[in-house]
N, C-alpha and C. Protein backbone atom coordinates (compact mmCIF):
# COMPACT_ATOMS: atom_id res chain seq x y z
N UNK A 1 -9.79 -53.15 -6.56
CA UNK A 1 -8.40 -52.71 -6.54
C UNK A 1 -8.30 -51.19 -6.50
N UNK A 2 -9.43 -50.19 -7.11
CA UNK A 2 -9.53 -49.11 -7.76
C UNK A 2 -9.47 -48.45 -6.86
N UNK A 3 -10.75 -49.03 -5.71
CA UNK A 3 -11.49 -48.58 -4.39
C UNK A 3 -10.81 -48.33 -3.08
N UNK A 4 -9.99 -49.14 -3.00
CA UNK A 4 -8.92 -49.06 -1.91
C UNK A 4 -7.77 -47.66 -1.75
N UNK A 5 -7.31 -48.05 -3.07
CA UNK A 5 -6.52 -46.63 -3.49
C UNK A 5 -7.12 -45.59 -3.35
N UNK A 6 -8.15 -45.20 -4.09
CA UNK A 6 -9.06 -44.09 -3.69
C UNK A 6 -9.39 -43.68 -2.28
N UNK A 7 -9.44 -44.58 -1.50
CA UNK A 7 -9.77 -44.65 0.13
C UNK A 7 -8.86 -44.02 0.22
N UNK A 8 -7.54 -44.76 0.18
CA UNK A 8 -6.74 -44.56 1.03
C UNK A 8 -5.99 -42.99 0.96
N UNK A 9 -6.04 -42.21 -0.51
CA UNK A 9 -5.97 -41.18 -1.32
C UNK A 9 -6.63 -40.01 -0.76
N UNK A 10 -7.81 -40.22 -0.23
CA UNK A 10 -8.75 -40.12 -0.13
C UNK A 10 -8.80 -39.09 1.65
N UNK A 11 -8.45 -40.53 2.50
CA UNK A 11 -7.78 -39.71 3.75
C UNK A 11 -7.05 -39.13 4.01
N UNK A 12 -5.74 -39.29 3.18
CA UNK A 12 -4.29 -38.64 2.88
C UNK A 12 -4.76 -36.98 3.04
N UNK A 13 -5.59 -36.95 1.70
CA UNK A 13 -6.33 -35.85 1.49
C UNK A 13 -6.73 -34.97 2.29
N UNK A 14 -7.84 -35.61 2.93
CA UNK A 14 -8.89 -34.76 3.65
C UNK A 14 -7.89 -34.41 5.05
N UNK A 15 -6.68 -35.13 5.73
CA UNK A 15 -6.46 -35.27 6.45
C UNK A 15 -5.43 -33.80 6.44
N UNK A 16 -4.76 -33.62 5.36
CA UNK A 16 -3.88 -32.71 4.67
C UNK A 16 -4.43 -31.55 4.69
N UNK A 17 -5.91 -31.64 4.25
CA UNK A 17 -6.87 -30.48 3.95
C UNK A 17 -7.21 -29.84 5.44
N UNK A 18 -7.43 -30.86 6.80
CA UNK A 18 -7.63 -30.30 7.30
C UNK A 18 -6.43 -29.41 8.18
N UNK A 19 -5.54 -30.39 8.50
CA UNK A 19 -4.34 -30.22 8.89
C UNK A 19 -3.97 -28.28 8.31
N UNK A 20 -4.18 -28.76 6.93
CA UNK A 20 -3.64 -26.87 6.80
C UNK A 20 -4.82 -25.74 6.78
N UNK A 21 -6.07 -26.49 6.89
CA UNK A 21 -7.28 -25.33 7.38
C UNK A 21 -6.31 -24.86 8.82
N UNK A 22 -5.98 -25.81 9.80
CA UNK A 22 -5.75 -25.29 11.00
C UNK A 22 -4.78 -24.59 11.31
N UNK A 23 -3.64 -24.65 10.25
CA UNK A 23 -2.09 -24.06 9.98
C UNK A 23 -3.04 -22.48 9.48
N UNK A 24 -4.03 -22.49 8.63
CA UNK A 24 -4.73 -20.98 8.30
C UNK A 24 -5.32 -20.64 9.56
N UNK A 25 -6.25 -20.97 10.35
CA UNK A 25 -6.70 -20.91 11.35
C UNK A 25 -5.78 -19.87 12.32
N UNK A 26 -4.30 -20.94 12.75
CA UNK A 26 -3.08 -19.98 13.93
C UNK A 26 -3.20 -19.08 13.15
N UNK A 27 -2.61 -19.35 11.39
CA UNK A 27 -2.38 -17.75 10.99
C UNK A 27 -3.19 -16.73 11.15
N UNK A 28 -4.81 -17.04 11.36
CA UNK A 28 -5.60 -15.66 11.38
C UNK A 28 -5.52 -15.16 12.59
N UNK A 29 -5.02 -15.98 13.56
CA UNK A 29 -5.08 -15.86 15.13
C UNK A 29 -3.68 -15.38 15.44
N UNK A 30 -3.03 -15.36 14.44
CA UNK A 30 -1.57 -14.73 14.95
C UNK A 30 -1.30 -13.71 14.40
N UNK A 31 -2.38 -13.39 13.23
CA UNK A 31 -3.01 -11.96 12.18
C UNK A 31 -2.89 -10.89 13.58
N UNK A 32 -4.50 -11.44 13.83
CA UNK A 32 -5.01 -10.96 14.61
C UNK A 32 -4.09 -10.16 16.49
N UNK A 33 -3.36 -10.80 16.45
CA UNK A 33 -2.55 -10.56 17.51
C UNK A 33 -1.61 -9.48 16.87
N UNK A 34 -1.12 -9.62 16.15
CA UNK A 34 0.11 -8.59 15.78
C UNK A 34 -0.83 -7.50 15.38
N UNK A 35 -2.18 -7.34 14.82
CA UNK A 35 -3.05 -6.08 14.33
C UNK A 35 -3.25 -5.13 15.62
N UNK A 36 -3.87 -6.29 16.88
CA UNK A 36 -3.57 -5.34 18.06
C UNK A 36 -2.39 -4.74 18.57
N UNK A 37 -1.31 -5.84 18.74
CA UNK A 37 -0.04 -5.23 19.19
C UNK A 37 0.62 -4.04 18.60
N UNK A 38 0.11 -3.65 17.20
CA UNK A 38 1.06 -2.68 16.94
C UNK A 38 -0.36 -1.37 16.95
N UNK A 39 -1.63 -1.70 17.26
CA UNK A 39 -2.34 -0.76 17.34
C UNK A 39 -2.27 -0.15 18.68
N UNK A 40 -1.88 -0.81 19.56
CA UNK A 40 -1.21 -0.56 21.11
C UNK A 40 -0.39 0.23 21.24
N UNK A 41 0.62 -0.54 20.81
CA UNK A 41 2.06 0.06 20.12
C UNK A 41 2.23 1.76 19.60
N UNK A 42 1.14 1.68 18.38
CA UNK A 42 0.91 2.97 17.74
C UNK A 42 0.18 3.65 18.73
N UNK A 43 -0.41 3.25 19.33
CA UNK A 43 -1.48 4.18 20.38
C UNK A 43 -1.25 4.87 21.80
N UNK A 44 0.07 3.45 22.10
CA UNK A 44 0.19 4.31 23.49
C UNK A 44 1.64 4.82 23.70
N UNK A 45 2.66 3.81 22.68
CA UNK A 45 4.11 4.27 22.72
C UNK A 45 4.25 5.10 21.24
N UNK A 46 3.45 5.30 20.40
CA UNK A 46 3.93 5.65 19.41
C UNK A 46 5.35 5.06 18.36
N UNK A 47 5.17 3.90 18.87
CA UNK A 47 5.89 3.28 17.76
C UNK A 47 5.32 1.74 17.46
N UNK A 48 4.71 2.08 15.93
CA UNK A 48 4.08 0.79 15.43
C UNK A 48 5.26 -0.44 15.20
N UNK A 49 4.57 -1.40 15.15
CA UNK A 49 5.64 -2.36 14.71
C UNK A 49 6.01 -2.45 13.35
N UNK A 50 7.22 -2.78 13.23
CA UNK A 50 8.00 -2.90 11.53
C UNK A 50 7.33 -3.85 11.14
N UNK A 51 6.90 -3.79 9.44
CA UNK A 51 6.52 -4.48 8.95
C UNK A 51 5.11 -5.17 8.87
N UNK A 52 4.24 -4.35 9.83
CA UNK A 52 2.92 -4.57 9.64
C UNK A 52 2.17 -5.32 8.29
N UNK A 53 2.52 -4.42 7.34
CA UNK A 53 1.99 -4.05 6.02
C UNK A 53 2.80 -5.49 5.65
N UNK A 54 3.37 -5.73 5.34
CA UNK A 54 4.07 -6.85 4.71
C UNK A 54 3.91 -7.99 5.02
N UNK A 55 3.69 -8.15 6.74
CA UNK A 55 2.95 -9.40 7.62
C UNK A 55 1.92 -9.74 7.59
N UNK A 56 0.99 -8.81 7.01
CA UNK A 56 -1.17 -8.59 6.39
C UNK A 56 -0.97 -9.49 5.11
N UNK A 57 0.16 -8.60 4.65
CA UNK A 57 -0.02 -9.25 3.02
C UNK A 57 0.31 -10.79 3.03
N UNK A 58 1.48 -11.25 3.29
CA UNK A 58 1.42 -12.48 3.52
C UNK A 58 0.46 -13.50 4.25
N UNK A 59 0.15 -12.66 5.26
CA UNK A 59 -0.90 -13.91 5.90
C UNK A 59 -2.54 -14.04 5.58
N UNK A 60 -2.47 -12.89 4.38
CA UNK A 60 -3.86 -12.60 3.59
C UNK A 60 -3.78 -13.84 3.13
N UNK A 61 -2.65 -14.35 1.85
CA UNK A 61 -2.58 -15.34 1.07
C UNK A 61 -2.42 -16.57 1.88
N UNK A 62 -2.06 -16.47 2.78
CA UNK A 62 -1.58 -17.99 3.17
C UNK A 62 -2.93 -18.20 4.35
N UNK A 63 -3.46 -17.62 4.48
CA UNK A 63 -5.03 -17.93 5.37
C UNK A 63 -5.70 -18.37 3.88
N UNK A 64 -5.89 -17.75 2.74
CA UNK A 64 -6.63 -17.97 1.71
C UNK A 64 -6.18 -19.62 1.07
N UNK A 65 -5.28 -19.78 0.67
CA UNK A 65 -4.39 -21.11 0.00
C UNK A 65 -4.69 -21.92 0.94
N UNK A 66 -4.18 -21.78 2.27
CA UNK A 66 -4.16 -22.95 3.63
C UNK A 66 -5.48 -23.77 3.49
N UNK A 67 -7.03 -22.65 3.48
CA UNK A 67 -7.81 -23.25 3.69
C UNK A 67 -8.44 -23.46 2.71
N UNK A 68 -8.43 -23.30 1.73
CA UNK A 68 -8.78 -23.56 0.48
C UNK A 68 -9.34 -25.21 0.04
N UNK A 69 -8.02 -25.70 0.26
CA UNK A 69 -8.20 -27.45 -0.02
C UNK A 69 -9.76 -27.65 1.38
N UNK A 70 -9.89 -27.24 2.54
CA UNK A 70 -10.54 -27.91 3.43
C UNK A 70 -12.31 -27.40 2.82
N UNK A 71 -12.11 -26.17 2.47
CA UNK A 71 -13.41 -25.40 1.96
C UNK A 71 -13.44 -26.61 0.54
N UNK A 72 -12.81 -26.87 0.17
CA UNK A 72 -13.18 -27.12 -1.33
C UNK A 72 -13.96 -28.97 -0.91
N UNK A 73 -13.06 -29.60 -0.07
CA UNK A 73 -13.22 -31.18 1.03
C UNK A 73 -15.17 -31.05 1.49
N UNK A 74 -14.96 -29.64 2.23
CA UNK A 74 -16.47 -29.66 2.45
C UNK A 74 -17.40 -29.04 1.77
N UNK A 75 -17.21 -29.01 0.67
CA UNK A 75 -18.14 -28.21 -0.39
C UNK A 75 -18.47 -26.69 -0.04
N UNK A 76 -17.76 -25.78 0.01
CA UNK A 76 -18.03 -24.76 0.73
C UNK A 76 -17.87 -23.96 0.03
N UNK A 77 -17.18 -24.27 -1.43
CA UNK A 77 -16.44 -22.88 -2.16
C UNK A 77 -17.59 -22.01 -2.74
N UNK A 78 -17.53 -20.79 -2.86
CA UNK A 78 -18.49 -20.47 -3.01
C UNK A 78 -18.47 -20.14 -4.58
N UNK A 79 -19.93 -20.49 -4.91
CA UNK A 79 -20.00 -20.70 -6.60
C UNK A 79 -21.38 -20.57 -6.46
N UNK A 80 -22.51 -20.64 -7.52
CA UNK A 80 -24.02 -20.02 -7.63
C UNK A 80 -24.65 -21.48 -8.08
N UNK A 81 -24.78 -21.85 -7.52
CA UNK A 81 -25.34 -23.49 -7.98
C UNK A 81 -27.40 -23.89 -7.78
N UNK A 82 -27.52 -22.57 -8.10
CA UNK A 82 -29.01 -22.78 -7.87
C UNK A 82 -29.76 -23.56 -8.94
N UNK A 83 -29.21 -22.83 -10.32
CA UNK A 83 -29.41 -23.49 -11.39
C UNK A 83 -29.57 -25.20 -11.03
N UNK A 84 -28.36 -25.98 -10.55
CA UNK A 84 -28.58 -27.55 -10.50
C UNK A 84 -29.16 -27.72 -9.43
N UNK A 85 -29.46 -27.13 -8.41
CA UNK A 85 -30.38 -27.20 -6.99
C UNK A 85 -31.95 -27.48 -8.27
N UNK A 86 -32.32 -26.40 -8.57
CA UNK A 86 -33.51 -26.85 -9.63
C UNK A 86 -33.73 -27.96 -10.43
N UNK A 87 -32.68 -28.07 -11.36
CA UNK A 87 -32.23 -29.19 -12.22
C UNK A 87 -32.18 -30.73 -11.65
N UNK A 88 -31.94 -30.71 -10.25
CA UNK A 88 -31.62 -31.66 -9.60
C UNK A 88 -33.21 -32.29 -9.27
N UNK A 89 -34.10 -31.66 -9.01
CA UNK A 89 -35.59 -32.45 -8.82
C UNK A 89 -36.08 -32.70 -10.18
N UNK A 90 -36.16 -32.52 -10.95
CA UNK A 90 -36.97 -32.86 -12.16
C UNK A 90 -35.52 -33.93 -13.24
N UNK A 91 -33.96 -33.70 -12.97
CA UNK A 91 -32.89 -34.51 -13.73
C UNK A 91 -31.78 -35.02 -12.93
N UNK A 92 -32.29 -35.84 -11.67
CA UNK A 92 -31.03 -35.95 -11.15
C UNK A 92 -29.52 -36.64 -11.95
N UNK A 93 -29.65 -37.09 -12.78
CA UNK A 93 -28.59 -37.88 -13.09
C UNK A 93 -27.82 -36.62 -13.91
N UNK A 94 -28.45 -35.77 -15.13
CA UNK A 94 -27.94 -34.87 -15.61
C UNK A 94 -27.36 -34.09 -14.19
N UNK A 95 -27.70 -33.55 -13.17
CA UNK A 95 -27.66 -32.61 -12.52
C UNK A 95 -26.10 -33.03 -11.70
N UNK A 96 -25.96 -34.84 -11.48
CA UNK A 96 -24.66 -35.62 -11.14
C UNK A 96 -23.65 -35.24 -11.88
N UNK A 97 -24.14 -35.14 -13.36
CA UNK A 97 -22.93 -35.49 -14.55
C UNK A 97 -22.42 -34.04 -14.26
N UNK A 98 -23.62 -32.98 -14.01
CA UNK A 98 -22.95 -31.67 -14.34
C UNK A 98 -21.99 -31.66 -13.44
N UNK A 99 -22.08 -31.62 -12.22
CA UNK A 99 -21.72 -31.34 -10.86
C UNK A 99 -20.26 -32.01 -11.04
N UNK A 100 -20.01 -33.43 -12.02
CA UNK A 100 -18.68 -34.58 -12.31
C UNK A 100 -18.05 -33.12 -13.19
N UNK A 101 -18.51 -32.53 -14.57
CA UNK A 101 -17.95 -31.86 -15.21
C UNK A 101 -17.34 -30.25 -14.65
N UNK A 102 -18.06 -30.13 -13.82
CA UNK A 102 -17.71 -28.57 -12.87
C UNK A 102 -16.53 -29.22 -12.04
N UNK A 103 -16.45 -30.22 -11.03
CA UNK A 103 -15.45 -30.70 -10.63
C UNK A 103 -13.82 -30.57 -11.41
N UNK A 104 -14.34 -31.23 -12.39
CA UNK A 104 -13.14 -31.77 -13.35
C UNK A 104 -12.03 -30.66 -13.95
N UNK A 105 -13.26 -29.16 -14.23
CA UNK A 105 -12.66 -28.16 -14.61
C UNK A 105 -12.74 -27.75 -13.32
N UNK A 106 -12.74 -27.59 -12.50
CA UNK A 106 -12.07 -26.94 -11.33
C UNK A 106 -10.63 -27.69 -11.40
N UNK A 107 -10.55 -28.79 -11.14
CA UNK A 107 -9.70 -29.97 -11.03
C UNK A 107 -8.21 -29.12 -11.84
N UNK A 108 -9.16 -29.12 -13.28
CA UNK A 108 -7.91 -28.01 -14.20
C UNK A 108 -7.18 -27.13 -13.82
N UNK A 109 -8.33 -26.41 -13.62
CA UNK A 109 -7.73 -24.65 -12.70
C UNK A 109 -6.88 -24.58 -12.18
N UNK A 110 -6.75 -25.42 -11.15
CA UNK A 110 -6.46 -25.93 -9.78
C UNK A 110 -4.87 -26.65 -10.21
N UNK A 111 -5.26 -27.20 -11.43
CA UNK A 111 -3.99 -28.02 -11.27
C UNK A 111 -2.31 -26.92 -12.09
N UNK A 112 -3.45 -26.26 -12.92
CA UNK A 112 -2.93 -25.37 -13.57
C UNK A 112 -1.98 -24.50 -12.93
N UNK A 113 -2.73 -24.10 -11.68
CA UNK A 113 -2.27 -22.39 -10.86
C UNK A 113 -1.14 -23.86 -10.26
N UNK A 114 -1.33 -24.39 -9.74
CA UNK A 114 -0.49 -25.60 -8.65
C UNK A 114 1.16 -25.72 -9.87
N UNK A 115 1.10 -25.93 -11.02
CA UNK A 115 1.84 -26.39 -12.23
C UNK A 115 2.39 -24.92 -12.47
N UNK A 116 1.66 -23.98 -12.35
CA UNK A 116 2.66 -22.41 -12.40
C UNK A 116 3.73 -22.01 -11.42
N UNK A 117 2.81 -22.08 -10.22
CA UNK A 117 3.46 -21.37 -9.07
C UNK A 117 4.95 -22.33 -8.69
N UNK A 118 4.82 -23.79 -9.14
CA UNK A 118 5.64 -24.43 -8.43
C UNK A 118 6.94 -23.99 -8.92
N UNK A 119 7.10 -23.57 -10.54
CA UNK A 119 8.56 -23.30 -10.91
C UNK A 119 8.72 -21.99 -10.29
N UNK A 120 7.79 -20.87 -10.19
CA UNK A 120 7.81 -19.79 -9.30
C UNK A 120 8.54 -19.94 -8.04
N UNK A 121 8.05 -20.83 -7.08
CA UNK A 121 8.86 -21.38 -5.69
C UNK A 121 10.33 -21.93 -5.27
N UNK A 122 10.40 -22.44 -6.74
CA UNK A 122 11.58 -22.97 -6.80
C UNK A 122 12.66 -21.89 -7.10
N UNK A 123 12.26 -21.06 -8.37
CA UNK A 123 13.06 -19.88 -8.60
C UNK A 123 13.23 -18.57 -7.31
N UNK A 124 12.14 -18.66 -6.31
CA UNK A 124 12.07 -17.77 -5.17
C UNK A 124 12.84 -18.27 -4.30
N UNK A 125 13.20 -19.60 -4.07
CA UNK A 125 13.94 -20.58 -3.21
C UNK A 125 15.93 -20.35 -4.13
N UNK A 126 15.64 -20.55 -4.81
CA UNK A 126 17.17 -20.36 -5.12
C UNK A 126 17.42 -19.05 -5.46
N UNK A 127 16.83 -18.23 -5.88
CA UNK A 127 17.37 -16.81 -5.66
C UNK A 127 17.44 -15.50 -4.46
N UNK A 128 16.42 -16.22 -3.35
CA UNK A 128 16.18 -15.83 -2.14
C UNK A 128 15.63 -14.15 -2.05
N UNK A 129 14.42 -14.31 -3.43
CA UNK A 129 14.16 -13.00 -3.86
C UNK A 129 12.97 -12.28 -2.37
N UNK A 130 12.93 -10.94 -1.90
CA UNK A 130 12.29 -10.89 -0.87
C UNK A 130 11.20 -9.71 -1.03
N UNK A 131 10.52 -9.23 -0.20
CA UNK A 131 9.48 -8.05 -0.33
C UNK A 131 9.73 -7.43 0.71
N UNK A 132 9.02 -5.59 0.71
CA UNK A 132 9.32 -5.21 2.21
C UNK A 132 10.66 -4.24 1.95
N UNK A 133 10.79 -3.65 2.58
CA UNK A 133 11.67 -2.44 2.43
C UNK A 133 12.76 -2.92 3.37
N UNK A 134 14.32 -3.13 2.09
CA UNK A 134 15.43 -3.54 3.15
C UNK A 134 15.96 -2.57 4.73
N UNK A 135 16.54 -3.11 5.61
CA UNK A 135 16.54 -1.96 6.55
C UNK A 135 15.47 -1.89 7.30
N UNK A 136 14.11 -1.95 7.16
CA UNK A 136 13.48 -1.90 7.87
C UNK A 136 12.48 -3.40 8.08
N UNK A 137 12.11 -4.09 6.91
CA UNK A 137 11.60 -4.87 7.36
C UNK A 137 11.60 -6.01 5.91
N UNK A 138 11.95 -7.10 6.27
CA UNK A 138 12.39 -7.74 4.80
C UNK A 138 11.41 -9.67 4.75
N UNK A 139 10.83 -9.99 3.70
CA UNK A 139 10.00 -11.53 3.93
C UNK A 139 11.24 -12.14 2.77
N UNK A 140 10.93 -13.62 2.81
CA UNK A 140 11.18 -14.50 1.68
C UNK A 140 9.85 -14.03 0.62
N UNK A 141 10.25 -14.02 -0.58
CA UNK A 141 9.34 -14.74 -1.35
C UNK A 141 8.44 -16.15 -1.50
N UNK A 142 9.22 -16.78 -1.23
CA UNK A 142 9.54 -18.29 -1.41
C UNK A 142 8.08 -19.06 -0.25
N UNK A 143 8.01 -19.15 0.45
CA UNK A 143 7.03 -19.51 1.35
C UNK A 143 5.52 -19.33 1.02
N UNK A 144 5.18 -17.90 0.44
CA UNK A 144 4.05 -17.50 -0.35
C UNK A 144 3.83 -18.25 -1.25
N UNK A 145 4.81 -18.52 -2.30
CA UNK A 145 4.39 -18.99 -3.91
C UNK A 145 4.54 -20.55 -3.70
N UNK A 146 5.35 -21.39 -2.20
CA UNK A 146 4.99 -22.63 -1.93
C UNK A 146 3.60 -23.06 -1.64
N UNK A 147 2.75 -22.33 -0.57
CA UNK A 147 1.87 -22.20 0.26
C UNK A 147 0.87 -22.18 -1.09
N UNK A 148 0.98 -20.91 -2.04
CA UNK A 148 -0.22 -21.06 -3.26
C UNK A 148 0.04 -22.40 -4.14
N UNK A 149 1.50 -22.73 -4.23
CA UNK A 149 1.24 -23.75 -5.27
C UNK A 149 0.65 -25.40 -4.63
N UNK A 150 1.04 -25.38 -3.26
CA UNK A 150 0.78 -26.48 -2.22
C UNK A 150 -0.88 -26.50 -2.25
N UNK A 151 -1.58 -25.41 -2.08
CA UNK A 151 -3.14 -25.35 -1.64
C UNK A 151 -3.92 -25.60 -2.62
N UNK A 152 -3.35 -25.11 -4.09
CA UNK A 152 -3.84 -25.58 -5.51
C UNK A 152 -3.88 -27.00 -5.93
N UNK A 153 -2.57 -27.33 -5.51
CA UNK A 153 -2.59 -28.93 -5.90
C UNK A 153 -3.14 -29.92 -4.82
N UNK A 154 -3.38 -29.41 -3.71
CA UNK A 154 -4.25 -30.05 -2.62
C UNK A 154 -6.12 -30.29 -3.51
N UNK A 155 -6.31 -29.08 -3.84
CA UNK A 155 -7.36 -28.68 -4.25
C UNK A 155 -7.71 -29.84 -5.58
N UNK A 156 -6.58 -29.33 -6.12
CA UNK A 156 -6.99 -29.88 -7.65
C UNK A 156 -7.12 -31.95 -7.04
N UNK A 157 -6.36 -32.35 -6.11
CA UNK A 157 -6.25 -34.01 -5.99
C UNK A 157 -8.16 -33.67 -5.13
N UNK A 158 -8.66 -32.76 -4.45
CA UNK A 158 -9.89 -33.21 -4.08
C UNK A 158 -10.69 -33.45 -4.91
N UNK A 159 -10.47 -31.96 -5.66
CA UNK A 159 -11.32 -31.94 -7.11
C UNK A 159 -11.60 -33.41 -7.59
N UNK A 160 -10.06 -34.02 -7.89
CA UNK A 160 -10.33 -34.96 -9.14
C UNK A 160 -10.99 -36.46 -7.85
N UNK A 161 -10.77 -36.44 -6.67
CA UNK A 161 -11.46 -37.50 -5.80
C UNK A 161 -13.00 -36.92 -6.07
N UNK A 162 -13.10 -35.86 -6.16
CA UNK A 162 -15.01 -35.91 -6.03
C UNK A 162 -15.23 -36.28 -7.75
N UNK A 163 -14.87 -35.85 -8.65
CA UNK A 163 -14.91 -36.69 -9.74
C UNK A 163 -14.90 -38.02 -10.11
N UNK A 164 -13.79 -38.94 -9.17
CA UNK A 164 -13.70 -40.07 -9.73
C UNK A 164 -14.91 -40.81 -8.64
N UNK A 165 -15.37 -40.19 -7.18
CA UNK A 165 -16.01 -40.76 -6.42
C UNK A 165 -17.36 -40.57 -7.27
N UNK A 166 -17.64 -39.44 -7.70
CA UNK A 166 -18.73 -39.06 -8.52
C UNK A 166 -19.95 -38.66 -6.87
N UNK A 167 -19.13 -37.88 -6.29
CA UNK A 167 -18.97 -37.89 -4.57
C UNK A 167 -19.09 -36.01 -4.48
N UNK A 168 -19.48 -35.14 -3.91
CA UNK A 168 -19.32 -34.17 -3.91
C UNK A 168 -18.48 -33.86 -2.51
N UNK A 169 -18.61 -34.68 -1.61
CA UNK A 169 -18.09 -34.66 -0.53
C UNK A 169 -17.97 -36.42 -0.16
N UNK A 170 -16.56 -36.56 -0.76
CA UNK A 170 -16.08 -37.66 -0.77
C UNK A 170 -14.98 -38.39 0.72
N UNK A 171 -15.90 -39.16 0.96
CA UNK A 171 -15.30 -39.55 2.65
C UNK A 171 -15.02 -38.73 3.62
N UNK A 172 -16.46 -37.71 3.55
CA UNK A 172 -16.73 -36.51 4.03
C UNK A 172 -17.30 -36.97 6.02
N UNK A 173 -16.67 -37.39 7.24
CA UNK A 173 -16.82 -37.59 8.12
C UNK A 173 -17.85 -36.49 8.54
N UNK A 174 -19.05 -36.76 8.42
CA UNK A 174 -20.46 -36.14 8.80
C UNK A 174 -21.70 -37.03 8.93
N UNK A 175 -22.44 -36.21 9.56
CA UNK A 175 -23.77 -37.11 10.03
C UNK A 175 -24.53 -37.76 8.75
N UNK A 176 -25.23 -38.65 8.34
CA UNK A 176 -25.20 -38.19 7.02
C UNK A 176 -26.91 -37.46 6.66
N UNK A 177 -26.85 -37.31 5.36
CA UNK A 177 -27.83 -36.15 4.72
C UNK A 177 -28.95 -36.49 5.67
N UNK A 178 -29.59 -37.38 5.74
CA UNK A 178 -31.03 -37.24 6.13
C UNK A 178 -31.50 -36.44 7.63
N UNK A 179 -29.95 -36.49 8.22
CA UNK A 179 -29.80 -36.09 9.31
C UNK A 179 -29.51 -34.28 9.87
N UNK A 180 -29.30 -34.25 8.63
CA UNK A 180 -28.67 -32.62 8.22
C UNK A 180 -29.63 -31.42 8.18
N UNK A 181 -29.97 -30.79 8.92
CA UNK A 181 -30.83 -30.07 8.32
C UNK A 181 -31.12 -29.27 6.68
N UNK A 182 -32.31 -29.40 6.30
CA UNK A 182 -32.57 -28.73 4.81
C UNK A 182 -32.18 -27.59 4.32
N UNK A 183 -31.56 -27.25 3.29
CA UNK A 183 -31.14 -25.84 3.62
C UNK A 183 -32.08 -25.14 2.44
């Protein structure tokens, strides 16, 4: 009964995760376009585009949050795990449990920042608070502190799937290990 749900949880997930890796993806690619255009801009007409600075900052965070859940789906986050790489030939089962308990408190973290930001979003959404210098170039708040609280709680539901799978990469569509090269 348990197993199904989890499946099905499971794809929701990864499917979500990837879906907004690729929503980060345009954003770095649409970063990237406006960094030239106004270096053009500044270079050959002498007039940069408005709001540069304010368009970096936002799409810093929302490339970071977006892909977050997909890095976290394919084990990618980066953390120092040599210690249980060792631990793991001489204790595999301890080296499982650890790997269940690092999950779990990520899981926290995760659910924590997700459980902050959201009343944040909501209060940015009804007060229509903004950044950026009026007159010249003006953002929502509101979209940022969705985007962080959305990527946290993406995170924290993988988290707690590689926990309950006891799975580090849980219905992870890849070749599988034996096939992988050693790293």
């Amino acid at each position: 009964m348990l197993k199904p749900i989890v499946a099905g949880l499971s794809r929701v997930a990864n499917s979500l995760a990837i879906a907004a890796n690729v929503a980060g993806t345009i954003t770095v690619l649409g970063l990237v376009t406006i960094l030239n255009v106004d270096v053009i801009a500044r270079g050959v007409f002498s007039a940069p585009i408005k709001g540069t600075y304010e368009i970096v900052q936002m799409s810093v965070v929302f490339i970071v949050f977006l892909q977050l859940a997909d890095v976290v789906r394919v084990d990618r986050l980066t953390r120092s795990d040599g210690f249980l790489n060792i631990l793991h030939i001489s204790r595999p089962k301890l080296t499982a449990n650890l790997r269940r308990i690092i999950n779990a408190i990520s899981a926290i973290f995760m659910g924590l920042i997700a459980y902050i930001m959201f009343p944040e979003f909501l209060h940015m959404w009804e007060t229509q608070d903004f950044f950026g210098v009026p007159g010249v170039f003006t953002a929502p708040w509101w979209p940022v502190k969705l985007v962080i609280a959305a990527g946290c709680a993406l995170s924290c539901v993988i988290f707690l799937l590689k926990v309950i799978t006891a799975q580090d990469r849980p219905q992870l569509i890849r070749a599988p290990e034996h096939d992988e090269p050693s790293q």
